[in-house]
PDB file of N, CA and C in Angstrom:
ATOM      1  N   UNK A   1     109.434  65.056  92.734  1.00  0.00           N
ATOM      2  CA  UNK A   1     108.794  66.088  93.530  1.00  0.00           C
ATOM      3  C   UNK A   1     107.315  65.725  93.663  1.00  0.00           C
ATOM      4  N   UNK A   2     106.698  65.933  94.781  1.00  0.00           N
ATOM      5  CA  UNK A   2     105.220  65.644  94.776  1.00  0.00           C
ATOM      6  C   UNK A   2     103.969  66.407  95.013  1.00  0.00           C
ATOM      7  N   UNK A   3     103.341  66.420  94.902  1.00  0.00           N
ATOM      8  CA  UNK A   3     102.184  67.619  94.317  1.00  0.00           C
ATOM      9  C   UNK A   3     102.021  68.674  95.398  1.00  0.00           C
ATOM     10  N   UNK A   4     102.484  68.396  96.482  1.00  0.00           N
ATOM     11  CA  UNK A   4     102.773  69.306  97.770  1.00  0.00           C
ATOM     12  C   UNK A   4     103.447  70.432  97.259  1.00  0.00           C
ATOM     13  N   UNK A   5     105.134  69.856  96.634  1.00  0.00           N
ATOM     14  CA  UNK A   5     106.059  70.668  96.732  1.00  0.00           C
ATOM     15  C   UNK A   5     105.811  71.579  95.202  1.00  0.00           C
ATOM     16  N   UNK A   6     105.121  70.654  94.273  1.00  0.00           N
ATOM     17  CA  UNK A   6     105.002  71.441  93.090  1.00  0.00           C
ATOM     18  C   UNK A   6     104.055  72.767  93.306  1.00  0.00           C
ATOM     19  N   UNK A   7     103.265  72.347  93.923  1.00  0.00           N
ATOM     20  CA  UNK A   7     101.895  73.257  94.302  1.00  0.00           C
ATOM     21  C   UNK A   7     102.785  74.816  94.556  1.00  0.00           C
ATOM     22  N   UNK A   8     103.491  74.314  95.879  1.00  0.00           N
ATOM     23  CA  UNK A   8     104.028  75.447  96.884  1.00  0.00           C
ATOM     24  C   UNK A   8     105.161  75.965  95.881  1.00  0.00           C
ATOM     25  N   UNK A   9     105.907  75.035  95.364  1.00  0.00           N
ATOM     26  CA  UNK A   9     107.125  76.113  93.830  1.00  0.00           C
ATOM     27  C   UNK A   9     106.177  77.067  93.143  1.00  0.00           C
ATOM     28  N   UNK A  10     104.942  76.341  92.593  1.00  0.00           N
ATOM     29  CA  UNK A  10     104.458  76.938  91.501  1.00  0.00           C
ATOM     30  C   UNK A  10     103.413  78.403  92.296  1.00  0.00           C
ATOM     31  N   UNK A  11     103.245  77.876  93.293  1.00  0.00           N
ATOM     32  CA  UNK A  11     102.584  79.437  94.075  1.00  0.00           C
ATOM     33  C   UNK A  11     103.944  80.727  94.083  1.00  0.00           C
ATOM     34  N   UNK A  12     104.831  79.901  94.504  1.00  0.00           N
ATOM     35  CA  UNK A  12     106.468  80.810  95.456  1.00  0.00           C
ATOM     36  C   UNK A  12     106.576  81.173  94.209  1.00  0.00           C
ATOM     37  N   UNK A  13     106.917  81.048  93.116  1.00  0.00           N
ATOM     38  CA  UNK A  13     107.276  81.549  91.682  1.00  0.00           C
ATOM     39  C   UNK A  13     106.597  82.839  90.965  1.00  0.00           C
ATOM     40  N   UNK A  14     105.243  82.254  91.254  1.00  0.00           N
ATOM     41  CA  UNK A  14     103.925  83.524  90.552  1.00  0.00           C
ATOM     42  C   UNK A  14     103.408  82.781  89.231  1.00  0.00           C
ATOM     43  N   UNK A  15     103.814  81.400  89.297  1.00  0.00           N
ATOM     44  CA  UNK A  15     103.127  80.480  88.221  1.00  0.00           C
ATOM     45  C   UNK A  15     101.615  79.789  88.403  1.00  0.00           C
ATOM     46  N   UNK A  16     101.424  80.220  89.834  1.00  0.00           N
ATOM     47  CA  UNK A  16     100.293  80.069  89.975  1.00  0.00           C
ATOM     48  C   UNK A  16      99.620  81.167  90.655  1.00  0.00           C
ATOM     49  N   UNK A  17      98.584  81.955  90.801  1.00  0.00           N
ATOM     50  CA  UNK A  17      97.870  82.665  91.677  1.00  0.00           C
ATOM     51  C   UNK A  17      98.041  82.619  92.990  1.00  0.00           C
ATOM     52  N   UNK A  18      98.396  83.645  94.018  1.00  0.00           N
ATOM     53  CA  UNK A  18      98.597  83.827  95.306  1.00  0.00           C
ATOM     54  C   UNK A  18      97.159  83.042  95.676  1.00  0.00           C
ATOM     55  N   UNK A  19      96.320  83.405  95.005  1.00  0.00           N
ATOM     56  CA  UNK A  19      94.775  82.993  95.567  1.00  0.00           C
ATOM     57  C   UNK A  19      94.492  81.910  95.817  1.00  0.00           C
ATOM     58  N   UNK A  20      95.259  80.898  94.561  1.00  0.00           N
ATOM     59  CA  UNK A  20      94.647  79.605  94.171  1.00  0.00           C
ATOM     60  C   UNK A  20      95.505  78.931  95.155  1.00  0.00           C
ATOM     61  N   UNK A  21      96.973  79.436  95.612  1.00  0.00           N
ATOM     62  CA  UNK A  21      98.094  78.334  96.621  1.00  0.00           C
ATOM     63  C   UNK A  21      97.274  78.782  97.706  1.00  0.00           C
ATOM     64  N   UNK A  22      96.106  79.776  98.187  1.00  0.00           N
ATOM     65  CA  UNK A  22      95.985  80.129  99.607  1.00  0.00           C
ATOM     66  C   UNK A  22      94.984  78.887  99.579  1.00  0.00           C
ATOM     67  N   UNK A  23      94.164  79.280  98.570  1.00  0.00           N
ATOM     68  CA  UNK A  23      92.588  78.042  98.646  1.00  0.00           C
ATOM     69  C   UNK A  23      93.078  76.845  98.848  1.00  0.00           C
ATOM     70  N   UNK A  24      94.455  76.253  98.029  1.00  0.00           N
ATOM     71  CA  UNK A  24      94.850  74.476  98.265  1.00  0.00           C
ATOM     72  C   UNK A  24      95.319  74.430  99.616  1.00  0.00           C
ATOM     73  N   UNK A  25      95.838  75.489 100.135  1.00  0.00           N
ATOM     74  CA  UNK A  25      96.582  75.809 101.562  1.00  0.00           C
ATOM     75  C   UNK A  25      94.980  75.221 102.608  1.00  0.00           C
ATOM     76  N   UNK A  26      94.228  75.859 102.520  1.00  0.00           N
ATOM     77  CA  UNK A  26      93.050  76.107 103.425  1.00  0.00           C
ATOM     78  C   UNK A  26      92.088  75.313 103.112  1.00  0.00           C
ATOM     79  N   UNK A  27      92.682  74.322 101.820  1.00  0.00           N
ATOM     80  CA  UNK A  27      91.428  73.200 101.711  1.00  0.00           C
ATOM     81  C   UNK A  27      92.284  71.737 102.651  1.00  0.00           C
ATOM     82  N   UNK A  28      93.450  72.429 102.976  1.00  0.00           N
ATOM     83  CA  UNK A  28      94.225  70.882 103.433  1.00  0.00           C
ATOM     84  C   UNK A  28      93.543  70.654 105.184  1.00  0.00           C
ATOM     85  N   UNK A  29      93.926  69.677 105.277  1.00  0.00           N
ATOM     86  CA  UNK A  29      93.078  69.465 106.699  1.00  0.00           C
ATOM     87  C   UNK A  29      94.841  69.719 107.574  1.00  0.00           C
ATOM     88  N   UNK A  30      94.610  70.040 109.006  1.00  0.00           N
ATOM     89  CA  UNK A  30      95.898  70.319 109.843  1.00  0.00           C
ATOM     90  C   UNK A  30      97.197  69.394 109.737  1.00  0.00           C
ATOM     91  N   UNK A  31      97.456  68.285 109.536  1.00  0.00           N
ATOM     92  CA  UNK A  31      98.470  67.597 109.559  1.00  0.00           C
ATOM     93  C   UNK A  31      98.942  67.651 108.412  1.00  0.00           C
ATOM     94  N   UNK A  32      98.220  67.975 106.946  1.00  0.00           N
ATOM     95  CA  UNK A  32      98.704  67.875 106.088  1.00  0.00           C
ATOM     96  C   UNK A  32      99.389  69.911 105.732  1.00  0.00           C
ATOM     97  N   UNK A  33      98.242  70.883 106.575  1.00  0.00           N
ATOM     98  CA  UNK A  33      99.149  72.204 106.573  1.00  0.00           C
ATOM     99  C   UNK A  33     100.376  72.362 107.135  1.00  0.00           C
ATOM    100  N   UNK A  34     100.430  71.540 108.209  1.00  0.00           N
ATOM    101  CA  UNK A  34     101.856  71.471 108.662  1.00  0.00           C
ATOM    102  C   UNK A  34     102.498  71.006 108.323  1.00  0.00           C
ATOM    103  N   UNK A  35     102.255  69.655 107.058  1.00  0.00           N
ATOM    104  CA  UNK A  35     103.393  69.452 106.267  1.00  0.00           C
ATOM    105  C   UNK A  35     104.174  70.208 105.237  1.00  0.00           C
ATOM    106  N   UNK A  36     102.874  71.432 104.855  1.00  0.00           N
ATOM    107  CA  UNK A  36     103.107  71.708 103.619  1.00  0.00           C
ATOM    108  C   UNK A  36     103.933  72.937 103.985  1.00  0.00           C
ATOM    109  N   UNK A  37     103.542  73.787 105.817  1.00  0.00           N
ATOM    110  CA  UNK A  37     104.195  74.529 106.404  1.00  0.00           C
ATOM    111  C   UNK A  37     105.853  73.795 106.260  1.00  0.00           C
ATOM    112  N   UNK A  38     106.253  73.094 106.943  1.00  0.00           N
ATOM    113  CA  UNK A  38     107.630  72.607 106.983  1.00  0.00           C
ATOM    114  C   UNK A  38     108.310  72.392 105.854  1.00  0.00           C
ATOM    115  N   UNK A  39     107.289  72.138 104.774  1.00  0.00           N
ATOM    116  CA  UNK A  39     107.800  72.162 103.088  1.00  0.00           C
ATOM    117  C   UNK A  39     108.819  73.586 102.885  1.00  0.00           C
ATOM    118  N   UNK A  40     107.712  73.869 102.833  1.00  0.00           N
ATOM    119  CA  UNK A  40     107.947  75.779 102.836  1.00  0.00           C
ATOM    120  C   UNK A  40     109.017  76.283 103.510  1.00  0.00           C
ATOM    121  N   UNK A  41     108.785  75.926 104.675  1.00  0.00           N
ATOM    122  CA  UNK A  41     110.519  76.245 105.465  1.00  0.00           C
ATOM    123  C   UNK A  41     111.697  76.134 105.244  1.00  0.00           C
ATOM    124  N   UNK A  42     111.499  74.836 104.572  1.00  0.00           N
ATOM    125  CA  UNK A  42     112.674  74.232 104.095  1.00  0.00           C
ATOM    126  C   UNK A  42     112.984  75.006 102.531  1.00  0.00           C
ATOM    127  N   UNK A  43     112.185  74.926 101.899  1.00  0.00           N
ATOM    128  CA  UNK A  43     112.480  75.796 100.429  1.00  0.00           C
ATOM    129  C   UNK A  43     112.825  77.395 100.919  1.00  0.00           C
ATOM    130  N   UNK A  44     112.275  77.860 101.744  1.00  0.00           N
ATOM    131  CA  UNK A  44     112.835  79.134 102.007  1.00  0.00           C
ATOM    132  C   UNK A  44     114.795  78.934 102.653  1.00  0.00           C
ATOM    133  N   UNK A  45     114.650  78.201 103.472  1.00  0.00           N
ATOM    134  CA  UNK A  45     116.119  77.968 104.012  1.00  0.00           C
ATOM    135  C   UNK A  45     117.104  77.919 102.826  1.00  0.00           C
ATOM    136  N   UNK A  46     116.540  77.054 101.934  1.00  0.00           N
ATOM    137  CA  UNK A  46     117.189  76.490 101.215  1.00  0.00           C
ATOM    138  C   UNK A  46     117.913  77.668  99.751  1.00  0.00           C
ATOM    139  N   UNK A  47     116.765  78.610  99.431  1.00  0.00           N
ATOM    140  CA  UNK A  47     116.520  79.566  98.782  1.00  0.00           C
ATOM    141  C   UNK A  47     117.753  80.664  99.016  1.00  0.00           C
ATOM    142  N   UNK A  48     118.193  80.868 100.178  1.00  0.00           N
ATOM    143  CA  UNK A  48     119.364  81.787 100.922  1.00  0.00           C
ATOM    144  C   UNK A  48     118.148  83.294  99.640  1.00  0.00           C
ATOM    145  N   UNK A  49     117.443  83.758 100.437  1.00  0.00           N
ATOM    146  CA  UNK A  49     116.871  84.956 100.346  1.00  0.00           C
ATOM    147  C   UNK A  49     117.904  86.013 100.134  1.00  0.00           C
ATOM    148  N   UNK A  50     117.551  87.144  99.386  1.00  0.00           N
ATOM    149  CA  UNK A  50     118.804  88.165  99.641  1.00  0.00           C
ATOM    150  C   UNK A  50     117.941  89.224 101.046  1.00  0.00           C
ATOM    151  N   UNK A  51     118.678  90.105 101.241  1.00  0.00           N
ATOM    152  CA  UNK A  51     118.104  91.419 102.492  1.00  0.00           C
ATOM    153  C   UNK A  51     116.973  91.556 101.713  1.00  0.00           C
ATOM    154  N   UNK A  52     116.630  92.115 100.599  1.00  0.00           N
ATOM    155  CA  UNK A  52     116.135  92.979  99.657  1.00  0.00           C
ATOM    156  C   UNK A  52     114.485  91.776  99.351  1.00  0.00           C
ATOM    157  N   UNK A  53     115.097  90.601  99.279  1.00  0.00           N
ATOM    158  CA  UNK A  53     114.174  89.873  98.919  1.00  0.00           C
ATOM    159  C   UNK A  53     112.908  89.040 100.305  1.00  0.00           C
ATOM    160  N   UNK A  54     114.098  89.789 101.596  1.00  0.00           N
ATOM    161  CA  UNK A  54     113.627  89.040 102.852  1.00  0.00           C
ATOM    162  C   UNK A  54     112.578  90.075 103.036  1.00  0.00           C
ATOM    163  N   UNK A  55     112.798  91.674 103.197  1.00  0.00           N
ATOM    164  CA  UNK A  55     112.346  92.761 103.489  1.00  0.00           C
ATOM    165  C   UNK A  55     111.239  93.097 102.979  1.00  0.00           C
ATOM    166  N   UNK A  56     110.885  92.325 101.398  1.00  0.00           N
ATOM    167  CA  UNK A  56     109.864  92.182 100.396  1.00  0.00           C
ATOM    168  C   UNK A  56     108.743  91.372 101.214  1.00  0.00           C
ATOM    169  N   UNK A  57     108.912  90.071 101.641  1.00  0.00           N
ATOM    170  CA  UNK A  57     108.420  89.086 102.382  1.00  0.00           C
ATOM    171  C   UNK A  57     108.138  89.274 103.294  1.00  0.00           C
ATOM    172  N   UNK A  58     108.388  90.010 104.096  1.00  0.00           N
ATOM    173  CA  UNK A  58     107.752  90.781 105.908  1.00  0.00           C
ATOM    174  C   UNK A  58     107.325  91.865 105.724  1.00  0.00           C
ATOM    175  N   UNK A  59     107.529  92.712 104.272  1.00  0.00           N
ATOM    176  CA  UNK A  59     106.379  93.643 103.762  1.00  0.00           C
ATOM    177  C   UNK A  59     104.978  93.032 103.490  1.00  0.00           C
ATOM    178  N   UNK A  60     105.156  91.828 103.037  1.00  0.00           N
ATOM    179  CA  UNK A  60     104.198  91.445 102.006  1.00  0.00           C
ATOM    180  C   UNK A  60     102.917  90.738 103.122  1.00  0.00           C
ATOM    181  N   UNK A  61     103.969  89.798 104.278  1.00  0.00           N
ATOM    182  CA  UNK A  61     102.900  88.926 105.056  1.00  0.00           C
ATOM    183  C   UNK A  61     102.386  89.577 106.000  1.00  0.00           C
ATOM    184  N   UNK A  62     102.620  91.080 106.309  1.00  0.00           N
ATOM    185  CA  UNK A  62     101.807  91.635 107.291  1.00  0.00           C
ATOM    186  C   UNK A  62     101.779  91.848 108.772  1.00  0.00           C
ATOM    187  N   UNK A  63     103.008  91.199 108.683  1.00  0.00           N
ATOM    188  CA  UNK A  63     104.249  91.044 110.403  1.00  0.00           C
ATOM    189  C   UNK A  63     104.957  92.044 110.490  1.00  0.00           C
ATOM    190  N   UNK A  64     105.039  92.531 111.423  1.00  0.00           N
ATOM    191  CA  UNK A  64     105.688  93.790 111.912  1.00  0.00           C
ATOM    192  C   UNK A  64     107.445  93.311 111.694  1.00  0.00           C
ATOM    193  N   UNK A  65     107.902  94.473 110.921  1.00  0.00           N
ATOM    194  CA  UNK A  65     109.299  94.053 110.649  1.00  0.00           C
ATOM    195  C   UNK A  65     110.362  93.621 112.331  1.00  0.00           C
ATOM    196  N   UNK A  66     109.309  94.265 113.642  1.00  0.00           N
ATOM    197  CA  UNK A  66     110.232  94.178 114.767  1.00  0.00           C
ATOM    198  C   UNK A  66     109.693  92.474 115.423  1.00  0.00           C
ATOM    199  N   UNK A  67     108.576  92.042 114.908  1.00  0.00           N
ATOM    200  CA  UNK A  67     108.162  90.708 115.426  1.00  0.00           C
ATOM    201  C   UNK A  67     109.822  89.677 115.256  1.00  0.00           C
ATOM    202  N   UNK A  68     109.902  88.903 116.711  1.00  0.00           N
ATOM    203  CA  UNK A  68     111.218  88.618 116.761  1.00  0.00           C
ATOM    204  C   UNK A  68     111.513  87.408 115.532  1.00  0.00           C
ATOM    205  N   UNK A  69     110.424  86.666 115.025  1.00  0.00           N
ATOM    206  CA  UNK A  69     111.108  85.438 114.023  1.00  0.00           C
ATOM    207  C   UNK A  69     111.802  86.575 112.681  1.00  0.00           C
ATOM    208  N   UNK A  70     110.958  88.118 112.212  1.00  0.00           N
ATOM    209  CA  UNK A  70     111.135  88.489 111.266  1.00  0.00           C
ATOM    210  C   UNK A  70     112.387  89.416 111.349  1.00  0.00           C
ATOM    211  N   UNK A  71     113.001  89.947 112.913  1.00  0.00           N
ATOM    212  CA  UNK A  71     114.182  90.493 113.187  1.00  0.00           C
ATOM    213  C   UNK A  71     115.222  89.242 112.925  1.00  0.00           C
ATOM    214  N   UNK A  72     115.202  88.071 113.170  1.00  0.00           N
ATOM    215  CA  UNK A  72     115.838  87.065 113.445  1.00  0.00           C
ATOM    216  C   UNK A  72     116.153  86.644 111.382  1.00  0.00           C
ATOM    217  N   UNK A  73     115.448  86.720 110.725  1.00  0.00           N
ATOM    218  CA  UNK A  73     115.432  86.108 109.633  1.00  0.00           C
ATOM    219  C   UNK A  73     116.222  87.362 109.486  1.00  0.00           C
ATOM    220  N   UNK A  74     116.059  88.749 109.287  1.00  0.00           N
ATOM    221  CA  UNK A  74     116.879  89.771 108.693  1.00  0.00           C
ATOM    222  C   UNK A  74     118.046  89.710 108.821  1.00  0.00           C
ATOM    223  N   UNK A  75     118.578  89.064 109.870  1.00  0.00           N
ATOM    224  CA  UNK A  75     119.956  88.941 110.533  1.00  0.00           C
ATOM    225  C   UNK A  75     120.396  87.695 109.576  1.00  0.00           C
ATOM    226  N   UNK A  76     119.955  86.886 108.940  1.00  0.00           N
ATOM    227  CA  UNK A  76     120.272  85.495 108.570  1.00  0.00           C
ATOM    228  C   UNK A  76     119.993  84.344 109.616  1.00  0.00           C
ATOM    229  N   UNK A  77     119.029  84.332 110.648  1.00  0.00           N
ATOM    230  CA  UNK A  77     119.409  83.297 111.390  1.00  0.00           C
ATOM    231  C   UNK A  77     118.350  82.640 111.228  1.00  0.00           C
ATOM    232  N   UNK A  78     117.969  82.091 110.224  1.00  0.00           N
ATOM    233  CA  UNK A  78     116.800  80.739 109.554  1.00  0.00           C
ATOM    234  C   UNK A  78     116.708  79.647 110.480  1.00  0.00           C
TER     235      UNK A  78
END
């Protein structure tokens, strides 16, 4: 695993500070956020979220539960 993916486990977990994964997030320059974006995607896909745990996550990021990617994820369609 490489310090990308450890970073982003150890944020997704609560082993590290929401604060400290936003600062490594926002110290990366664009090609490397979009890697670390597509990281992320993939660990979420991969994760199979429950309802309960999806509903937590579109509480949490501040997206309107009717915004269509976050209707689309409720349904299961990743």
């Amino acid at each position: 695993m490489d310090e990308r993916a450890v970073i982003l486990n150890e944020t997704t977990q609560g082993m590290r500070p929401l604060h400290e994964g936003l600062a490594w997030f926002e110290g990366l320059d664009e090609s490397e956020q979009t890697l670390a974006l597509r990281d992320l995607g993939q660990f979420c896909h991969q994760a199979r979220p429950t309802g309960e745990e999806t509903r937590e996550a579109i509480r949490r990021s501040g997206l309107r539960p009717s915004h269509t990617p976050c209707v689309m994820i409720m349904r299961g369609r990743v």
